[in-house]
PDB file of N, CA and C in Angstrom:
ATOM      1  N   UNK A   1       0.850  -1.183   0.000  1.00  0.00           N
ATOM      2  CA  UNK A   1       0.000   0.000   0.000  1.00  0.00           C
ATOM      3  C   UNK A   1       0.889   1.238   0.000  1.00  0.00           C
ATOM      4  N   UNK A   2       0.308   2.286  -1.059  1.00  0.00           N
ATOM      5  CA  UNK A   2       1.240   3.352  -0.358  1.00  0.00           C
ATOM      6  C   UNK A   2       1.123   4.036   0.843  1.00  0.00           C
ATOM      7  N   UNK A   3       2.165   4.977   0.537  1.00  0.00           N
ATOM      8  CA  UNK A   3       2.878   5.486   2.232  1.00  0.00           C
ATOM      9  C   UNK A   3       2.453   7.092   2.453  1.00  0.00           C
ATOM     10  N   UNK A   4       2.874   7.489   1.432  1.00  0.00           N
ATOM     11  CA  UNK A   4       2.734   9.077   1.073  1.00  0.00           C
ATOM     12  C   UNK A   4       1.648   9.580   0.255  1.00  0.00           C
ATOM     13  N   UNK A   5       0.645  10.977   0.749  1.00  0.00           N
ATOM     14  CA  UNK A   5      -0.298  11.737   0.060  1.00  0.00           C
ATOM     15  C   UNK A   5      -0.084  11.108  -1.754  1.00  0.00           C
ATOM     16  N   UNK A   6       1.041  11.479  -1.886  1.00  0.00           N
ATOM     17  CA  UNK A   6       1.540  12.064  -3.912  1.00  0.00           C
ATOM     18  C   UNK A   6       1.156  10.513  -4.597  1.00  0.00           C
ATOM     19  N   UNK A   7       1.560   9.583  -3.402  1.00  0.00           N
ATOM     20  CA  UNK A   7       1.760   7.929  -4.146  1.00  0.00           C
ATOM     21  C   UNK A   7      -0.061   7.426  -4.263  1.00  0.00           C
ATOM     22  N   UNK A   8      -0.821   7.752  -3.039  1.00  0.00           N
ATOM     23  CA  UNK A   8      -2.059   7.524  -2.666  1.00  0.00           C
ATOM     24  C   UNK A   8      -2.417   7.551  -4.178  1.00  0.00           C
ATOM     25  N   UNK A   9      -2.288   9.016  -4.565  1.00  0.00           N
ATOM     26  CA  UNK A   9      -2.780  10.464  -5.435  1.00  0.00           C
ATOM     27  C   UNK A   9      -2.948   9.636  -6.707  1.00  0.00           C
ATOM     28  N   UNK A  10      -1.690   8.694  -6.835  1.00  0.00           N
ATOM     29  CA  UNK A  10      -0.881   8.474  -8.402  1.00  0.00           C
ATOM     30  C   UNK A  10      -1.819   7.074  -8.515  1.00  0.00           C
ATOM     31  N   UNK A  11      -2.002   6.329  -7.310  1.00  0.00           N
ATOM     32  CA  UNK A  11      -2.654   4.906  -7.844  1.00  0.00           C
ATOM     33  C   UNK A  11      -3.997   5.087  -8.078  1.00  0.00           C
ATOM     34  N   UNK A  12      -4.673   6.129  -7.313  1.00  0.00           N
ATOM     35  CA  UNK A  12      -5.699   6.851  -8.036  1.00  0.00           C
ATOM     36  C   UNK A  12      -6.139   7.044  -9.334  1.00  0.00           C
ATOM     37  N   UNK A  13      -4.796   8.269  -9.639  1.00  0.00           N
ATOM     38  CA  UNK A  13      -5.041   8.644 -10.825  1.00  0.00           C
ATOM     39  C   UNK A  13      -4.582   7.414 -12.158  1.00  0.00           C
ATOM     40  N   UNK A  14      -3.976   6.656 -11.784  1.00  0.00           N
ATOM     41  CA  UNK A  14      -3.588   5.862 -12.523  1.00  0.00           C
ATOM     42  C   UNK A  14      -5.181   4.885 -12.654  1.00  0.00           C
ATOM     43  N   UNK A  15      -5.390   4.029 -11.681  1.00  0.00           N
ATOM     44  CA  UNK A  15      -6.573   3.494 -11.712  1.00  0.00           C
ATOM     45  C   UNK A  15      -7.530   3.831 -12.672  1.00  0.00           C
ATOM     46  N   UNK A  16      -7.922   5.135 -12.888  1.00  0.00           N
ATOM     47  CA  UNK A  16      -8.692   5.986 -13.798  1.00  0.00           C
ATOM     48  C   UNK A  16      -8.160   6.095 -14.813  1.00  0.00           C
ATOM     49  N   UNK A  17      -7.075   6.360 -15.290  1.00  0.00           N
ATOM     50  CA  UNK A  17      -6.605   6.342 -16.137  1.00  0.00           C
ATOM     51  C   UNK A  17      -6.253   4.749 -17.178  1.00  0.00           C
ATOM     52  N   UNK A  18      -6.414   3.785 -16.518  1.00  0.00           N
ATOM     53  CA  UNK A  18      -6.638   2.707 -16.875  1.00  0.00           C
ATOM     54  C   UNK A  18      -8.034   1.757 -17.703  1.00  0.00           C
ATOM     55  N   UNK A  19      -8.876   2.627 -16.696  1.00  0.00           N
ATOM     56  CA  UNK A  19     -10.129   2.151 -16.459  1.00  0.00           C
ATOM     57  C   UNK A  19     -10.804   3.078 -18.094  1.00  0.00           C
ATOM     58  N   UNK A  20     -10.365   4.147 -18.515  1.00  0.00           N
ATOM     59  CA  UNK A  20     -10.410   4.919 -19.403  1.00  0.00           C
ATOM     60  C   UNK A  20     -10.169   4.275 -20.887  1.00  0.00           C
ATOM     61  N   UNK A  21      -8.706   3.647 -20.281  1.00  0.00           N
ATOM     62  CA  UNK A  21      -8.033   3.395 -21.632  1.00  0.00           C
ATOM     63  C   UNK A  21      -8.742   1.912 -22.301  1.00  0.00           C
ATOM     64  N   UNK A  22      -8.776   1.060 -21.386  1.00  0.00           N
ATOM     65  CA  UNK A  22      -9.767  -0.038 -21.310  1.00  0.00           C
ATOM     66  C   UNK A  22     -10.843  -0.303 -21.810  1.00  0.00           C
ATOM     67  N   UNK A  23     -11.550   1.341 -21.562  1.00  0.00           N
ATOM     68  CA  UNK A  23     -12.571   1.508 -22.524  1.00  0.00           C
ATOM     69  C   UNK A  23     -13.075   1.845 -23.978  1.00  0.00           C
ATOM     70  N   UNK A  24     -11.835   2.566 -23.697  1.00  0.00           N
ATOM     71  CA  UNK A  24     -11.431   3.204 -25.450  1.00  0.00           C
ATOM     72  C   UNK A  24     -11.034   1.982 -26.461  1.00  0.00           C
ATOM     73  N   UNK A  25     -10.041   1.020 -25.646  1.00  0.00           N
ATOM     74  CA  UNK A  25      -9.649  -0.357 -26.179  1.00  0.00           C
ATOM     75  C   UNK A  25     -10.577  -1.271 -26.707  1.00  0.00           C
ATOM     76  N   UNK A  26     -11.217  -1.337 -25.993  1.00  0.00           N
ATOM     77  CA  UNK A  26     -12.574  -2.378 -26.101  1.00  0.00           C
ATOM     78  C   UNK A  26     -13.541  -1.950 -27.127  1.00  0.00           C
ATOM     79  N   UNK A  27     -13.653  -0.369 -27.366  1.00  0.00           N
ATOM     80  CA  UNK A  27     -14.837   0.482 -28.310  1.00  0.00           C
ATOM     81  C   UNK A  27     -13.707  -0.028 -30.051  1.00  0.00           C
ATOM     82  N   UNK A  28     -12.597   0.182 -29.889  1.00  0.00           N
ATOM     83  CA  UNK A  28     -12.084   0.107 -30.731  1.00  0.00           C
ATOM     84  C   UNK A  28     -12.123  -1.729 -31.582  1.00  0.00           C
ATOM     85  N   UNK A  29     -11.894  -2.623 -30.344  1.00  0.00           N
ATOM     86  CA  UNK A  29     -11.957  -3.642 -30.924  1.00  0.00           C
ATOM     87  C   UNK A  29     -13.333  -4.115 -31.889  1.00  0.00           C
ATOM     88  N   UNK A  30     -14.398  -3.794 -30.380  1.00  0.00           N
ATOM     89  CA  UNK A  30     -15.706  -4.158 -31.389  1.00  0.00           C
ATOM     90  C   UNK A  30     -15.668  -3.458 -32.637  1.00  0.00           C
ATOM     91  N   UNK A  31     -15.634  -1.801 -32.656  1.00  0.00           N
ATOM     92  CA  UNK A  31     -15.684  -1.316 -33.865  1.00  0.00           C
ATOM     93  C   UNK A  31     -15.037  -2.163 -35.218  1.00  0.00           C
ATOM     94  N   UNK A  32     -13.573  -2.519 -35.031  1.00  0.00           N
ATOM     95  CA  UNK A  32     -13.205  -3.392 -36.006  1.00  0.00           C
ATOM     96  C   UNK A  32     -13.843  -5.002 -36.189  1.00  0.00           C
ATOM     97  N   UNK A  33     -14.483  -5.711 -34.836  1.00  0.00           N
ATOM     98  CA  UNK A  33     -15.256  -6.768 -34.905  1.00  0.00           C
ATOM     99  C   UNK A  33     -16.399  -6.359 -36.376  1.00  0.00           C
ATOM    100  N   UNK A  34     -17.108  -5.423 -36.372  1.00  0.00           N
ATOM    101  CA  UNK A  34     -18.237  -4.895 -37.022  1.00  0.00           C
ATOM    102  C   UNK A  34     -17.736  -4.847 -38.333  1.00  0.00           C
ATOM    103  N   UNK A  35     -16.622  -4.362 -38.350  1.00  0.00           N
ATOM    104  CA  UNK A  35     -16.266  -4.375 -40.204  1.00  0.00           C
ATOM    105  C   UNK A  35     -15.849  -5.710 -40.428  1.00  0.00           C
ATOM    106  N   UNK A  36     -15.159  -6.828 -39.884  1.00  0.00           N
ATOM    107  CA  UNK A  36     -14.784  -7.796 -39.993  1.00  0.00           C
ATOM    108  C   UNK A  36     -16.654  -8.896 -40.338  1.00  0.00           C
ATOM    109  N   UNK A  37     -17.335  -8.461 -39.787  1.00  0.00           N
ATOM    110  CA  UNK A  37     -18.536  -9.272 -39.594  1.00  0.00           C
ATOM    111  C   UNK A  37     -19.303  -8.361 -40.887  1.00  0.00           C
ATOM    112  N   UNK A  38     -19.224  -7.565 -41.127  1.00  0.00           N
ATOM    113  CA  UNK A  38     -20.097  -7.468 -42.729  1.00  0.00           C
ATOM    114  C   UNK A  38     -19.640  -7.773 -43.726  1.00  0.00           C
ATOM    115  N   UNK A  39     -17.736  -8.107 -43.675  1.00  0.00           N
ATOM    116  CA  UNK A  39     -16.900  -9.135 -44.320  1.00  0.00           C
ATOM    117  C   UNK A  39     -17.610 -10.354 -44.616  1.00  0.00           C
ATOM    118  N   UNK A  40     -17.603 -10.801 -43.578  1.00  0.00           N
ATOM    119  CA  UNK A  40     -18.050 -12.119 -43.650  1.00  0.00           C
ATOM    120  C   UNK A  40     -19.029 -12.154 -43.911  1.00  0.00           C
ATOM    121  N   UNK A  41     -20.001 -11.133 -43.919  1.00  0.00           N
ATOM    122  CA  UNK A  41     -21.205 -11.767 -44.171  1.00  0.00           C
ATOM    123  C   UNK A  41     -21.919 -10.964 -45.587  1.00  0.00           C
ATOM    124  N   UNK A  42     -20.505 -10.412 -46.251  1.00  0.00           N
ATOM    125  CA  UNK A  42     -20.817  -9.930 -47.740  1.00  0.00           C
ATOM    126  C   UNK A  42     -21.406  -8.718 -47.968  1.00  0.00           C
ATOM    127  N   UNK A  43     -21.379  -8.067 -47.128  1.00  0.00           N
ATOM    128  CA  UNK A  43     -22.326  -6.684 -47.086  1.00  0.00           C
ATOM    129  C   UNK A  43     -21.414  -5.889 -47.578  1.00  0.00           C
ATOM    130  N   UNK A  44     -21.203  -5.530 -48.762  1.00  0.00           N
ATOM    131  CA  UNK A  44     -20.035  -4.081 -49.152  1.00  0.00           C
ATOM    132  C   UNK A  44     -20.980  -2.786 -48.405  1.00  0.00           C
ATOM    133  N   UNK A  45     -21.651  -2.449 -48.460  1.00  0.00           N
ATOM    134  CA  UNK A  45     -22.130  -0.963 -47.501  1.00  0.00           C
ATOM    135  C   UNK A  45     -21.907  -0.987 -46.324  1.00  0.00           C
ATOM    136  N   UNK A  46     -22.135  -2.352 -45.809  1.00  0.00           N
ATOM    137  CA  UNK A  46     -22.222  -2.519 -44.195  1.00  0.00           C
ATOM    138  C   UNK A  46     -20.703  -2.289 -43.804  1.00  0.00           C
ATOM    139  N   UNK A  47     -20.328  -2.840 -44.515  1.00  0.00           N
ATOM    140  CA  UNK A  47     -18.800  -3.115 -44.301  1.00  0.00           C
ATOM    141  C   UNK A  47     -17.897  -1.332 -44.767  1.00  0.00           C
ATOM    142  N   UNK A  48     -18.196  -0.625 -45.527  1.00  0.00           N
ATOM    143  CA  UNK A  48     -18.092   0.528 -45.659  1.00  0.00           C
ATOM    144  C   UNK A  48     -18.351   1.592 -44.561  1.00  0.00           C
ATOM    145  N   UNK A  49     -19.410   1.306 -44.516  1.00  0.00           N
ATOM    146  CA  UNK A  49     -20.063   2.497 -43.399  1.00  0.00           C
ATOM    147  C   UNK A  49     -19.062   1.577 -41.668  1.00  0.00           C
ATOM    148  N   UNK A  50     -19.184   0.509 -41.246  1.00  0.00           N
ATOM    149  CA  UNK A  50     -18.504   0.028 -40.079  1.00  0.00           C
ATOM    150  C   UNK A  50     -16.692   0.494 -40.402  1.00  0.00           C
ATOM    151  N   UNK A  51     -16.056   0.777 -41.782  1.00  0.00           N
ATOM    152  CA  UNK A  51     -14.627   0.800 -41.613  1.00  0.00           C
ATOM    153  C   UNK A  51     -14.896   2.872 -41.173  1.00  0.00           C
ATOM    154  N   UNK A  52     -15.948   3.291 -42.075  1.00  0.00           N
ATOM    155  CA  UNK A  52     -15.755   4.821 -41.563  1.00  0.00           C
ATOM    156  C   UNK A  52     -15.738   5.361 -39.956  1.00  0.00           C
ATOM    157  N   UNK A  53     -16.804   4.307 -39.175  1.00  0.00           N
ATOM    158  CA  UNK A  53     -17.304   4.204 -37.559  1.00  0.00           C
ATOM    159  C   UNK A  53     -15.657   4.079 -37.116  1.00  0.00           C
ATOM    160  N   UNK A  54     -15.192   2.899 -37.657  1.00  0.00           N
ATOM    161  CA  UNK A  54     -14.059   2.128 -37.026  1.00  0.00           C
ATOM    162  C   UNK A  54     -12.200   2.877 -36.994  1.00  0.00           C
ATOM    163  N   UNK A  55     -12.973   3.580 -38.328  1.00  0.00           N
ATOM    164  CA  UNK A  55     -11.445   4.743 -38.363  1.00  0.00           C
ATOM    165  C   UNK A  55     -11.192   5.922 -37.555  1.00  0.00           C
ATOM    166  N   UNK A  56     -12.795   6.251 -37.244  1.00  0.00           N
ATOM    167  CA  UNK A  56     -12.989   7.774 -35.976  1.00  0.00           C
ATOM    168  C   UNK A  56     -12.901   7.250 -34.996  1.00  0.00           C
ATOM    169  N   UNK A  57     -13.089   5.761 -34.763  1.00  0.00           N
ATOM    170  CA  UNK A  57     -12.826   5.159 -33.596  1.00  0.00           C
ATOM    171  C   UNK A  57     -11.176   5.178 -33.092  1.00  0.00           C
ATOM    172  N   UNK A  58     -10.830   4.492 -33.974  1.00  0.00           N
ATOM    173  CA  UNK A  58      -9.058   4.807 -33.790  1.00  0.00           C
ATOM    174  C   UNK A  58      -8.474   5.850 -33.785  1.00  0.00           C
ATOM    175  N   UNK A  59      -8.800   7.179 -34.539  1.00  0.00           N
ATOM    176  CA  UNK A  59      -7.751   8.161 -34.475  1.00  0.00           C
ATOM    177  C   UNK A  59      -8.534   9.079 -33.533  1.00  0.00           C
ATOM    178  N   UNK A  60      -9.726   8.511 -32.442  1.00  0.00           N
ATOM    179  CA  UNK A  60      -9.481   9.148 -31.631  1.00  0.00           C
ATOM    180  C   UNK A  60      -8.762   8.492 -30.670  1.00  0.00           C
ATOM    181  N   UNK A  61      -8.784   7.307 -30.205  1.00  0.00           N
ATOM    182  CA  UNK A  61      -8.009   6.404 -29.547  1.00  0.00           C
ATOM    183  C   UNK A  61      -6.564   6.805 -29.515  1.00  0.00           C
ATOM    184  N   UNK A  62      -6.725   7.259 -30.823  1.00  0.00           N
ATOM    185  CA  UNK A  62      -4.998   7.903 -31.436  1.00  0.00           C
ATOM    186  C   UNK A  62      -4.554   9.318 -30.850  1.00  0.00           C
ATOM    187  N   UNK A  63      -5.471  10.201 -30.978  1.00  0.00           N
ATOM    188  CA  UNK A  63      -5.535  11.530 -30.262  1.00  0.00           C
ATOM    189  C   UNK A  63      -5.538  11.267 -28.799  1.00  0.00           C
ATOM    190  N   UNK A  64      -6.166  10.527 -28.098  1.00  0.00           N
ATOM    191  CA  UNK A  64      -6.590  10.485 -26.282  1.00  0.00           C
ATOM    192  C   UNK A  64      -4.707  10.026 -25.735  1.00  0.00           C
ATOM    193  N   UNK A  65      -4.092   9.499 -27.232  1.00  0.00           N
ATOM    194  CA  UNK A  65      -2.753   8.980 -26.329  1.00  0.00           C
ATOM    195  C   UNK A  65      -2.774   7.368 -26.386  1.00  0.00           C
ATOM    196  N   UNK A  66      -4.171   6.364 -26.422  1.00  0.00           N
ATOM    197  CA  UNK A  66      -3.932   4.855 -26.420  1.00  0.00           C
ATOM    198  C   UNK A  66      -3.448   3.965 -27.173  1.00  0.00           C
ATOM    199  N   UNK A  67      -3.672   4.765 -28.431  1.00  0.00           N
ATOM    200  CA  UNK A  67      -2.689   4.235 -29.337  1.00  0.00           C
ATOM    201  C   UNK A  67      -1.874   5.183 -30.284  1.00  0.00           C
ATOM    202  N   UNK A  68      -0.574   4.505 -30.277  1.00  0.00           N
ATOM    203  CA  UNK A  68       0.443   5.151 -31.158  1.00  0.00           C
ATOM    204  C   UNK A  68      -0.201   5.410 -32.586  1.00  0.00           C
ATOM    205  N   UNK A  69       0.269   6.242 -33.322  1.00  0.00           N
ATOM    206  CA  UNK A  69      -0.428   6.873 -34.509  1.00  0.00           C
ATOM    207  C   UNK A  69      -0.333   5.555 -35.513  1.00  0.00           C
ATOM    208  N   UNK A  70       1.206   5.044 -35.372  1.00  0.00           N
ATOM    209  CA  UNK A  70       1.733   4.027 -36.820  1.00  0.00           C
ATOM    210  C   UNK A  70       0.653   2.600 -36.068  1.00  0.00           C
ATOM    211  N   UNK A  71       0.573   2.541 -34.776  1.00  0.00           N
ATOM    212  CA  UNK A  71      -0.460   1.177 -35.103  1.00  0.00           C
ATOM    213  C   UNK A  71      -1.661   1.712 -35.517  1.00  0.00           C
ATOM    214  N   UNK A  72      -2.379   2.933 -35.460  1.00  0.00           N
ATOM    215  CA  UNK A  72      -3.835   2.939 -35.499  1.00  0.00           C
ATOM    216  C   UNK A  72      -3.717   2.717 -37.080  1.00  0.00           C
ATOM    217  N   UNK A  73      -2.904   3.622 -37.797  1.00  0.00           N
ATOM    218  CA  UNK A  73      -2.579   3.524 -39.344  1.00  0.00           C
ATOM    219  C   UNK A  73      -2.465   2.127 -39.674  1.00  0.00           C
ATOM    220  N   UNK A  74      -1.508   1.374 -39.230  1.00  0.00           N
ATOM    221  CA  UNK A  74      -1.773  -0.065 -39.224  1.00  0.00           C
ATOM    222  C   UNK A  74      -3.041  -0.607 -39.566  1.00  0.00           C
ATOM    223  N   UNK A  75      -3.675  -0.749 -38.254  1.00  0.00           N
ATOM    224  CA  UNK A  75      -5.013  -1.181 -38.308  1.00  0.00           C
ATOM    225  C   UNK A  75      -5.909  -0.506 -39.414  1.00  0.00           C
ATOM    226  N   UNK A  76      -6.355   0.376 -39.895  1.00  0.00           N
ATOM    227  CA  UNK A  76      -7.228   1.137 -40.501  1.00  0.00           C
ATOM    228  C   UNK A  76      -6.476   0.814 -42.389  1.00  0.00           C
ATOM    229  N   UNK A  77      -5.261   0.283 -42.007  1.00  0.00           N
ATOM    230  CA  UNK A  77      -4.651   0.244 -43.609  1.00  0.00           C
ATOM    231  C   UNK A  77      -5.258  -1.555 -43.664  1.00  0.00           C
ATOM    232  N   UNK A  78      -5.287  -2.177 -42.894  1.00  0.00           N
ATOM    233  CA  UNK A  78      -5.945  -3.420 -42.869  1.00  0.00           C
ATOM    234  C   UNK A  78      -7.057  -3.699 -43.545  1.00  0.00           C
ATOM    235  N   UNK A  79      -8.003  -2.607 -42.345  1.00  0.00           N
ATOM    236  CA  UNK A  79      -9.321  -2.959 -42.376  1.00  0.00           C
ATOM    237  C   UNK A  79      -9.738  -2.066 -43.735  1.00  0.00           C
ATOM    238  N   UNK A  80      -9.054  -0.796 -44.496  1.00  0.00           N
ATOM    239  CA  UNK A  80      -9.285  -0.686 -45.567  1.00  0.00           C
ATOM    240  C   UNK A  80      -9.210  -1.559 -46.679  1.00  0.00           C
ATOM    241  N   UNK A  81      -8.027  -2.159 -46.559  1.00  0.00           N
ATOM    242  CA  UNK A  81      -7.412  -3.131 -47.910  1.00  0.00           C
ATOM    243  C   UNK A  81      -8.642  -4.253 -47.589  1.00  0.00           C
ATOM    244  N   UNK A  82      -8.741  -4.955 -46.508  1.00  0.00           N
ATOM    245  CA  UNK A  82      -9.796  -6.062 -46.487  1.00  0.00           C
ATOM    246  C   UNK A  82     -11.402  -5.357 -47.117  1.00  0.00           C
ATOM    247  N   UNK A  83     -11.237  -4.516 -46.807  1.00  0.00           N
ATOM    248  CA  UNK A  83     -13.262  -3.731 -47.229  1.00  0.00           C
ATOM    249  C   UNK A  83     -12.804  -3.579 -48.773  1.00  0.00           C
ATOM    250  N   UNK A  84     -11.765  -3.112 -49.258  1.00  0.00           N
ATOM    251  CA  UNK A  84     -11.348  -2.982 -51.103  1.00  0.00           C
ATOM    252  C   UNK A  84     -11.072  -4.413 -51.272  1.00  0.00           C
ATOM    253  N   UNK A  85     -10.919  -5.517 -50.898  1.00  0.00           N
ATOM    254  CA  UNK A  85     -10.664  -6.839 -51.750  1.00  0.00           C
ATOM    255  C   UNK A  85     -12.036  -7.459 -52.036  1.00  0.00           C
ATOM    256  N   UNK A  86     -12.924  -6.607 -51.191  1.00  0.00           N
ATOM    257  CA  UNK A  86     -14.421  -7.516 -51.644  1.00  0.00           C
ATOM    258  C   UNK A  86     -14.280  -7.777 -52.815  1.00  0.00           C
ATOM    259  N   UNK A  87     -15.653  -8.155 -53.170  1.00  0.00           N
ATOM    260  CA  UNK A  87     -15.941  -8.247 -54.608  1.00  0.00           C
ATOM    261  C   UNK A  87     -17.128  -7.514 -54.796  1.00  0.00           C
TER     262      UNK A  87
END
């Protein structure tokens, strides 16, 4: 346990700050679950409109600090190229 006011302060703020990022993490995964699942299930619009949801999803994820810019780009260069190989 901590000892000092500042340390109390930090597992606090950390806690929250966890509990935050966790959430942002999780919004992001489903979001890409959703384009992956109109993949599969052949929907070119569905699958369009879920990569546009799924890209504001990440580069805000990207802006808040949770993810580094080159993975969100990563991901979003994925889930683009997979939504352009439809047919």
């Amino acid at each position: 346990m901590a000892n000092t006011k500042s340390a109390k302060k930090r597992m606090l703020v950390n806690r929250t700050k966890a509990e935050r990022n966790k959430a942002i993490k999780s919004a992001v995964k489903t979001s890409i679950k959703k384009v992956y699942a109109a993949i599969e299930a052949k929907d070119k619009e569905a699958a369009k409109a879920a990569l546009v949801d799924a890209t504001a999803t990440l580069d805000k994820a990207t802006t808040k600090g949770v993810y580094h810019s080159n993975n969100s780009s990563r991901k979003v260069s994925r889930l683009a190229k997979a939504v352009n190989k439809m047919d």
